[in-house]
C-alpha atoms as a PDB file:
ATOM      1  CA  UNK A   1      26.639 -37.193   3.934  1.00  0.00           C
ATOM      2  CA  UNK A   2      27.993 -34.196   2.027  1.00  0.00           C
ATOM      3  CA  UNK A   3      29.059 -31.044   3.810  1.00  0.00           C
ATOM      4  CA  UNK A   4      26.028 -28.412   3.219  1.00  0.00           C
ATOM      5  CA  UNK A   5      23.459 -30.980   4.956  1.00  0.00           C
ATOM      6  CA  UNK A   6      26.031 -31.311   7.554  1.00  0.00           C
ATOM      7  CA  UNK A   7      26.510 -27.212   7.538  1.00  0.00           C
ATOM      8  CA  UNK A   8      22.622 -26.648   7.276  1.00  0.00           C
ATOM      9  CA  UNK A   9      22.034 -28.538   9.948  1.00  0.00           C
ATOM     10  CA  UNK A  10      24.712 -27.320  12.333  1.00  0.00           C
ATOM     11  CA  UNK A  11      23.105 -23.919  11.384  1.00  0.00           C
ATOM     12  CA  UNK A  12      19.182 -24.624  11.708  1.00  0.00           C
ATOM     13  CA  UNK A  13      20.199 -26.944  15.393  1.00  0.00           C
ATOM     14  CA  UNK A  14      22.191 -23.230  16.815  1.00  0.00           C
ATOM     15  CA  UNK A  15      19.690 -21.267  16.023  1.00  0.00           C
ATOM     16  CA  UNK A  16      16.778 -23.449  17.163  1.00  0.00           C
ATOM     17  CA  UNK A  17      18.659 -23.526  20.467  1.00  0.00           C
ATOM     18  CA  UNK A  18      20.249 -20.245  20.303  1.00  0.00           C
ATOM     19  CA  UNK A  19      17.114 -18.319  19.876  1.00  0.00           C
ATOM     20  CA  UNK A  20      14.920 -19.334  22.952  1.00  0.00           C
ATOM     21  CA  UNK A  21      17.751 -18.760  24.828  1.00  0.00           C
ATOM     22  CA  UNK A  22      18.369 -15.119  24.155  1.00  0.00           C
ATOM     23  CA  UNK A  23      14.466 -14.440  24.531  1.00  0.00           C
ATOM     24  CA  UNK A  24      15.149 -16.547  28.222  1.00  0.00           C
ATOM     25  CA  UNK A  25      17.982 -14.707  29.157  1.00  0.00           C
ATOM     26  CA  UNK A  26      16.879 -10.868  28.221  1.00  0.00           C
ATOM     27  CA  UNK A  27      13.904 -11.943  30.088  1.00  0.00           C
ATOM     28  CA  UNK A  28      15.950 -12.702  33.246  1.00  0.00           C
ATOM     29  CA  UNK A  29      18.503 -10.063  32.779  1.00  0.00           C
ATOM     30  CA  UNK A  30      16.938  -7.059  31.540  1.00  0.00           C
ATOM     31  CA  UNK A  31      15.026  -4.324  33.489  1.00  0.00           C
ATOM     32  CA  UNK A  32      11.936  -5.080  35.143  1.00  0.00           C
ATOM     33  CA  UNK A  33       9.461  -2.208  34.643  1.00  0.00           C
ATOM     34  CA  UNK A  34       6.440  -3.882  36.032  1.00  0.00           C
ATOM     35  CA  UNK A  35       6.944  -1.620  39.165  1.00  0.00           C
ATOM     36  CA  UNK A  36       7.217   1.355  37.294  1.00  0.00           C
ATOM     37  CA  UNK A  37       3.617   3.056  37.410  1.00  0.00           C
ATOM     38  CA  UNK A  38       4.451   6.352  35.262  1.00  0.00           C
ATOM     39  CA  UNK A  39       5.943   3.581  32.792  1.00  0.00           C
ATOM     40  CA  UNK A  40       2.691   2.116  32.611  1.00  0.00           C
ATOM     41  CA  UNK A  41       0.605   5.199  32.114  1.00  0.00           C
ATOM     42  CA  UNK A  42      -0.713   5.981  28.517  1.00  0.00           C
ATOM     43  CA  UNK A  43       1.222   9.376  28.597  1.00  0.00           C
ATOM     44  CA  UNK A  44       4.549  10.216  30.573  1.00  0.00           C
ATOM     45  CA  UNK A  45       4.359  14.087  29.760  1.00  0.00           C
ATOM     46  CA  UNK A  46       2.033  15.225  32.590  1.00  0.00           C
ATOM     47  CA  UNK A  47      -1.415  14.460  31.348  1.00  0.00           C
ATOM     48  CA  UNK A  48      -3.239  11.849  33.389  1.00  0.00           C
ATOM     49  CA  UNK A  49      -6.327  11.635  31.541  1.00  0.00           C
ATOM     50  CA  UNK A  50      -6.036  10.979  27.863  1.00  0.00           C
ATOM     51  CA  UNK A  51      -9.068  12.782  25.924  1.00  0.00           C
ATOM     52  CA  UNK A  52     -11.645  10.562  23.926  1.00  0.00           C
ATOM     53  CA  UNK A  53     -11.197   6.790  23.559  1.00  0.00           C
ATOM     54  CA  UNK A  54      -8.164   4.744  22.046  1.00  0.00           C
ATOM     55  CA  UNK A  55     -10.608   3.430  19.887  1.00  0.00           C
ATOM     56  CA  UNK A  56     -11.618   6.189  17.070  1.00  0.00           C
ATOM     57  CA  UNK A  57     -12.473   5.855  13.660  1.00  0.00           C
ATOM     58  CA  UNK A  58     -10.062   7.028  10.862  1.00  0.00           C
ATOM     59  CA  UNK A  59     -11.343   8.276   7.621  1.00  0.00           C
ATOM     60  CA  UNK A  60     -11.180   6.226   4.370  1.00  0.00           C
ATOM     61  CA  UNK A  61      -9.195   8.884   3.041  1.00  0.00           C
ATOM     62  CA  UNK A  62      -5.934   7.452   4.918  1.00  0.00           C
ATOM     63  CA  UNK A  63      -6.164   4.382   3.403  1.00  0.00           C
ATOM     64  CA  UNK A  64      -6.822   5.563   0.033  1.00  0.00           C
ATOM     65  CA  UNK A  65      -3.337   7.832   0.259  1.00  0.00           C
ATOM     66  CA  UNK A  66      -1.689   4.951   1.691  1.00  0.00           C
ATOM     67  CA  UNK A  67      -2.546   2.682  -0.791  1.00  0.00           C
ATOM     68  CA  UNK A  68      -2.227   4.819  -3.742  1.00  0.00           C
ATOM     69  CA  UNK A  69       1.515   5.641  -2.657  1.00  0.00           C
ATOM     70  CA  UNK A  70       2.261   2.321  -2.274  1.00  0.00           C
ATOM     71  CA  UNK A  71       0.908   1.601  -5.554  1.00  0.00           C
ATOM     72  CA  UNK A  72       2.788   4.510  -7.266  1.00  0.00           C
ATOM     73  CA  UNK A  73       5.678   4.247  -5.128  1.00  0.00           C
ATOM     74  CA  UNK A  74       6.076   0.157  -6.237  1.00  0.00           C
ATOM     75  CA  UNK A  75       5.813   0.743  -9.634  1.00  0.00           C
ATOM     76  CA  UNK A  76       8.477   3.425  -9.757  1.00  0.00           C
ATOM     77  CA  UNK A  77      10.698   0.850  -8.402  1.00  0.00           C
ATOM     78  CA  UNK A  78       9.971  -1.343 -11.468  1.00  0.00           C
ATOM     79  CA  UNK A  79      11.939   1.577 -13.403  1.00  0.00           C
ATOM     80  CA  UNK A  80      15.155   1.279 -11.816  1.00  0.00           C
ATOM     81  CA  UNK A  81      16.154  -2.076 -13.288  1.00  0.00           C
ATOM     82  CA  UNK A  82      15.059  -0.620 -17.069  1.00  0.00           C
ATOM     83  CA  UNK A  83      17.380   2.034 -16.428  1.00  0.00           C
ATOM     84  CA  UNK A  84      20.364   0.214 -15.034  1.00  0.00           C
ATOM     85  CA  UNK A  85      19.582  -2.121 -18.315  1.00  0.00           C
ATOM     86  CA  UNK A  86      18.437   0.262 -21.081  1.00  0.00           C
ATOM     87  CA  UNK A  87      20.386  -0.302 -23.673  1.00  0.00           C
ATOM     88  CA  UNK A  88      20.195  -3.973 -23.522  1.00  0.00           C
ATOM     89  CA  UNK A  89      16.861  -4.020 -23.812  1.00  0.00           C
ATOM     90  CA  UNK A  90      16.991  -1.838 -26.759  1.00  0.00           C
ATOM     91  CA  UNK A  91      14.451  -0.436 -28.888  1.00  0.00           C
ATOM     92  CA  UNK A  92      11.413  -2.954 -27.528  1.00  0.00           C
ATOM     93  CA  UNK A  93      12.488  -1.966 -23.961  1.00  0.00           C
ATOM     94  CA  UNK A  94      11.665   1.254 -24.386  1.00  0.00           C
ATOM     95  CA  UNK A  95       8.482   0.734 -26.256  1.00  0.00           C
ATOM     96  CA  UNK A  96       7.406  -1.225 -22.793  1.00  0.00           C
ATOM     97  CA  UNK A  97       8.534   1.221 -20.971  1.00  0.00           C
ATOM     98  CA  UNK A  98       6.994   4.010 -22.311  1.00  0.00           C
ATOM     99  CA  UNK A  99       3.881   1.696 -22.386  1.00  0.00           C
ATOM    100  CA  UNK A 100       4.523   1.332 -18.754  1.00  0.00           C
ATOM    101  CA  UNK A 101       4.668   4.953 -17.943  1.00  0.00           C
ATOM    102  CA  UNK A 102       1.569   5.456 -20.119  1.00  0.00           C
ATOM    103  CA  UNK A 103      -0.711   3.483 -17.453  1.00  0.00           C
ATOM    104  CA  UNK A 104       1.163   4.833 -14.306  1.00  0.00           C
ATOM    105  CA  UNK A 105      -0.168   8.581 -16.316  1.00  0.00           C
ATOM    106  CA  UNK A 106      -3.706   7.213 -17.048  1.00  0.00           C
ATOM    107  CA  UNK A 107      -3.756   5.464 -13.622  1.00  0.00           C
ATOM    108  CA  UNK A 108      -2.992   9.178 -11.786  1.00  0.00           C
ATOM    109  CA  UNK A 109      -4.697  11.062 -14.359  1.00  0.00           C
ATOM    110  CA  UNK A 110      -8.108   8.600 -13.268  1.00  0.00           C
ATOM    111  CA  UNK A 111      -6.757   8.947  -9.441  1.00  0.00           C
ATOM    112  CA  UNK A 112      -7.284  12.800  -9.881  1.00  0.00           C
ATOM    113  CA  UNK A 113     -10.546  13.065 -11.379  1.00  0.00           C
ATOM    114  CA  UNK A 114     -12.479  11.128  -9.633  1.00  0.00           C
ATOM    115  CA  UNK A 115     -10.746  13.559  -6.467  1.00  0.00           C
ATOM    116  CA  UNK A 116      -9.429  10.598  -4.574  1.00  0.00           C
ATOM    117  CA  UNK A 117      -6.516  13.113  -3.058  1.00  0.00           C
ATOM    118  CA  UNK A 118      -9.174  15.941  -2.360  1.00  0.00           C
ATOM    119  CA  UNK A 119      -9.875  16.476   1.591  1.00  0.00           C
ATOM    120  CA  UNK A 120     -12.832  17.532   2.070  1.00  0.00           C
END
């Protein structure tokens, strides 16, 4: 038997054991709060009644922001490694690049006119 199946093992039986038993014992040995009414109150700063329900409806506009930055924020990331390896890449790199930053332009350009970002 060679050494990393021996290791890997080792590792995956600790934390198979190790892992239950640190849920077990914080269960045991931390605070109980169940006692603790204020704790279980929806608000601890002095308002007892919360106003409207828990259960509201949030307009599409949050998800559209959300998703956009994520979008925009993802593909800037994409532009770090061409930096770090720019003049590897050379001459075609930067062609893709450019072509790159070219559809991140039309895809904001198209974001702002059909007034995706305007609150109404």
């Amino acid at each position: 038997m060679s050494i990393e199946l021996v290791l890997a093992s080792s590792i995956i039986f600790i934390l198979v054991l190790a892992i239950p038993t640190l849920f077990l014992l914080t269960r045991h040995l931390g605070p109980n709060t169940q006692g603790n009414r204020a704790k279980n109150l929806s608000y601890e700063s002095g308002v007892t009644n919360s106003i409207g329900s828990g259960e509201g409806r949030f307009s599409v506009k949050f998800y559209l922001v959300a998703i956009l930055f994520v979008l925009f924020d993802v593909e800037i990331i994409f532009m770090f490694p061409w930096a770090v390896n720019v003049r590897e890449l050379g001459f075609f790199g930067l062609f893709e690049m450019f072509t790159f930053m070219f559809l991140l332009l039309a895809g904001l350009i198209y974001v702002y006119k059909i007034k995706a970002l305007k609150w109404q």
